[in-house]
C-alpha atoms as a PDB file:
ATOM      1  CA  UNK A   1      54.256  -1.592  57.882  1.00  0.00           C
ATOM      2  CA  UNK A   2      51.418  -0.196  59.823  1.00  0.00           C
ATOM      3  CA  UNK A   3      49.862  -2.948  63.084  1.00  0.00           C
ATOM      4  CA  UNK A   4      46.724  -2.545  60.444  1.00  0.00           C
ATOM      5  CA  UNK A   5      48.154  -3.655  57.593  1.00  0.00           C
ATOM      6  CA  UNK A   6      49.897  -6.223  59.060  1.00  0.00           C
ATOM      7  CA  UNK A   7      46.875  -7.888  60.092  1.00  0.00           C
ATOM      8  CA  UNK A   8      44.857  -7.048  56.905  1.00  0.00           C
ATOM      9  CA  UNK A   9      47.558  -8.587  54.954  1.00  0.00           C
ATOM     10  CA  UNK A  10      47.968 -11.682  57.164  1.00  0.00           C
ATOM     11  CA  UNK A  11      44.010 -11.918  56.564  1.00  0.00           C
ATOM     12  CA  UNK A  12      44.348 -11.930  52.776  1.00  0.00           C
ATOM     13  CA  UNK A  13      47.386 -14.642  53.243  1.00  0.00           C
ATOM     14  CA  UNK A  14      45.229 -17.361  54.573  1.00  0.00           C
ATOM     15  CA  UNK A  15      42.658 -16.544  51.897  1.00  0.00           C
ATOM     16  CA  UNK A  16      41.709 -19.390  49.404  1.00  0.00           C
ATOM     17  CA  UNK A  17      42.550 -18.597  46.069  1.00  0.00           C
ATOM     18  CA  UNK A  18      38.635 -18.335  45.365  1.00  0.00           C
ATOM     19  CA  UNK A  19      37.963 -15.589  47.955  1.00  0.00           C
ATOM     20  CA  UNK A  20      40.926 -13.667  46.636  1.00  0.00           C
ATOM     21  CA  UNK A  21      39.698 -13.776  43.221  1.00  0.00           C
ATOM     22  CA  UNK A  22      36.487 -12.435  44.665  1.00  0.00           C
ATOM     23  CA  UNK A  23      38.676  -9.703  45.888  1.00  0.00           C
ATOM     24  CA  UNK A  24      40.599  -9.356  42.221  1.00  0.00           C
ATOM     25  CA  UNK A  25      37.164  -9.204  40.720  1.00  0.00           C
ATOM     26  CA  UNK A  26      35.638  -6.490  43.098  1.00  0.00           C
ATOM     27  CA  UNK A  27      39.112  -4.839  42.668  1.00  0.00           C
ATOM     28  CA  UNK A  28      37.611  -4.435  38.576  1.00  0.00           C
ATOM     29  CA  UNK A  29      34.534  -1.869  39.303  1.00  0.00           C
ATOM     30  CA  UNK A  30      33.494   0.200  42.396  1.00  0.00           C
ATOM     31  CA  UNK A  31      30.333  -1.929  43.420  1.00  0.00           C
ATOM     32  CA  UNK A  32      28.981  -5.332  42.019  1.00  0.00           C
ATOM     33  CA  UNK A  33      25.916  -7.573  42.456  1.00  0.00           C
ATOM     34  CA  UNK A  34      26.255 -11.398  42.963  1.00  0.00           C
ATOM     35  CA  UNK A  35      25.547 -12.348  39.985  1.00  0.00           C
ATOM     36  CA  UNK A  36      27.596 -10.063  38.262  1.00  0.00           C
ATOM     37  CA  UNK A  37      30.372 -11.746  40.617  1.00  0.00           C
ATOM     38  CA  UNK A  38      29.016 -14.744  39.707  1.00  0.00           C
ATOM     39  CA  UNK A  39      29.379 -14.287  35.722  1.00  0.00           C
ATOM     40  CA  UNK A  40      32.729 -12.886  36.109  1.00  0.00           C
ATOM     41  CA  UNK A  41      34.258 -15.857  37.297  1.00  0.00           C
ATOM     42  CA  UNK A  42      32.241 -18.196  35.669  1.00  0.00           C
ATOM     43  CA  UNK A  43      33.966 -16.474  32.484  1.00  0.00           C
ATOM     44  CA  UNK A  44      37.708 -16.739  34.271  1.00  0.00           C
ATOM     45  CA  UNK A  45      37.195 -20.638  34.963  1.00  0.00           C
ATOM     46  CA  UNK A  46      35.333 -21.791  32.268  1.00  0.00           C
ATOM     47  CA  UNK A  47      32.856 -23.440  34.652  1.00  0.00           C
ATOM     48  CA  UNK A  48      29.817 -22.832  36.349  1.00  0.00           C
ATOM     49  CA  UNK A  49      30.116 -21.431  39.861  1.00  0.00           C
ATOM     50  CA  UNK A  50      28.171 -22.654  42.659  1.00  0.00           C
ATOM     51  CA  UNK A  51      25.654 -20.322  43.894  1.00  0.00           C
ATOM     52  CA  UNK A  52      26.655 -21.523  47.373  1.00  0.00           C
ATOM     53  CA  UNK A  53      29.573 -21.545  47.564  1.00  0.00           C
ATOM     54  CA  UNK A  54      29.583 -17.799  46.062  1.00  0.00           C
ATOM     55  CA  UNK A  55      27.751 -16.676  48.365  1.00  0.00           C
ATOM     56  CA  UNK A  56      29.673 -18.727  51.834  1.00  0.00           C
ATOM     57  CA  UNK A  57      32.535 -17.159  50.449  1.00  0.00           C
ATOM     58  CA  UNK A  58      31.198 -13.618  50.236  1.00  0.00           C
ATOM     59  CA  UNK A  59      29.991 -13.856  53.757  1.00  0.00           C
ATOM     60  CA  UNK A  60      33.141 -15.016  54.612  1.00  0.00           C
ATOM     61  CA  UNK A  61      35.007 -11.778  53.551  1.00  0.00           C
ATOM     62  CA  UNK A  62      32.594  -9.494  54.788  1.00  0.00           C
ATOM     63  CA  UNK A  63      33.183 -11.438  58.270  1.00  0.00           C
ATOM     64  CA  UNK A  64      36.853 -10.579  57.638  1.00  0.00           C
ATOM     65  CA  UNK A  65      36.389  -6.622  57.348  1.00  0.00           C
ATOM     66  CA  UNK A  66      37.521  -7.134  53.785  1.00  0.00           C
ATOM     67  CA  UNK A  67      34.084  -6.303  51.677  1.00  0.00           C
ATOM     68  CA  UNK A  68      31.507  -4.087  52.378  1.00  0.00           C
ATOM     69  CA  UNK A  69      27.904  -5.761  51.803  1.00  0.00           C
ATOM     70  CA  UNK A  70      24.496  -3.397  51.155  1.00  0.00           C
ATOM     71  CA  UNK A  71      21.187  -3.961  50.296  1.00  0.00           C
ATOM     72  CA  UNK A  72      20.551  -2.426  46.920  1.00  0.00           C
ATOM     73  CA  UNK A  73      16.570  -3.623  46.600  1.00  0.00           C
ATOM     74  CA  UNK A  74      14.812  -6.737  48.428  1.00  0.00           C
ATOM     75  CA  UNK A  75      16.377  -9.310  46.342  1.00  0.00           C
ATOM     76  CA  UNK A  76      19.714  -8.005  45.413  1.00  0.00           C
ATOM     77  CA  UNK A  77      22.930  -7.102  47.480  1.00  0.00           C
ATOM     78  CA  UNK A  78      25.956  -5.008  46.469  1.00  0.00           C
ATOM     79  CA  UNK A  79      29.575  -5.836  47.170  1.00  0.00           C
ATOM     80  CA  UNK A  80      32.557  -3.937  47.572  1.00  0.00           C
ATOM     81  CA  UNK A  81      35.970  -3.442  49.067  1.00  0.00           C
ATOM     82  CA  UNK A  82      36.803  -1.968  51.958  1.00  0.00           C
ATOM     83  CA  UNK A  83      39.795   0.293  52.347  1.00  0.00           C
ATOM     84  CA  UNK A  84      41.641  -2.612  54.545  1.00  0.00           C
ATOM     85  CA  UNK A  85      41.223  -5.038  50.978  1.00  0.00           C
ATOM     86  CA  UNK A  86      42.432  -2.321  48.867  1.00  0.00           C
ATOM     87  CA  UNK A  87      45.211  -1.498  50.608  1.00  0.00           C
ATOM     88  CA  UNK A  88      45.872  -5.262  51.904  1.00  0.00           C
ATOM     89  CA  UNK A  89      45.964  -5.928  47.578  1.00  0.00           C
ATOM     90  CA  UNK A  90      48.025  -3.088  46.778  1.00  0.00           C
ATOM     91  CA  UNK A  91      51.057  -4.400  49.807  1.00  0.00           C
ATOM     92  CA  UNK A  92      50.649  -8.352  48.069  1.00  0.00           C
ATOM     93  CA  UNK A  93      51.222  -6.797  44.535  1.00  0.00           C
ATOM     94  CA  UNK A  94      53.989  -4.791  46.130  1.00  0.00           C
ATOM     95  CA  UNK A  95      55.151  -7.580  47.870  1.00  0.00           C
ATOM     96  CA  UNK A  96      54.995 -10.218  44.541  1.00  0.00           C
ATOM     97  CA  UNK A  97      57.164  -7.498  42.523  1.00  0.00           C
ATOM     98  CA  UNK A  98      59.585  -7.615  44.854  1.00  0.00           C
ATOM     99  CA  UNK A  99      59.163  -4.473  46.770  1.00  0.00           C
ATOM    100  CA  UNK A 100      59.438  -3.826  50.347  1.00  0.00           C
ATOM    101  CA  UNK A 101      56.842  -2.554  52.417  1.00  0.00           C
END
């Protein structure tokens, strides 16, 4: 395993379990707004989701390297993964199978 993987993947490790479904659910569709974020997982668990906390924990993983944050119009931001989250998903799938690295 690359020195860059092993620290993207160490990154995703001491992820909550909320930030890394932000990850699953940017993992879905190329680019997504908040509040299309925001509906998603409202929809996986069956509860409203804080608009805060949303939005500490998307800061939070673009502070990380892990998504990629840009202004769509003066109101609205887009989200998406970087190549460090993509490939830092594909080695825990890998890794939660059973493979090796």
């Amino acid at each position: 395993m690359s020195p860059e993987c092993a620290t993207d993947c160490q990154t995703l490790a001491t992820l909550t379990a909320f930030q890394r479904d932000l990850l699953r659910t940017l993992a879905k569709t190329d680019e997504q707004s908040g509040l299309s974020l925001k509906t998603d997982l409202t929809t996986y668990y069956g509860e409203a989701i804080n608009h805060s906390r949303l939005y500490q924990n998307l800061d939070e993983l673009v502070r990380h390297g892990l998504i990629n944050k840009r202004q769509r119009d003066g109101r609205t931001n887009s989200y998406s993964l970087t190549d460090a989250a993509q490939t830092a998903l594909a080695k825990r799938d890998a890794w939660i199978r059973g493979e090796t690295a």
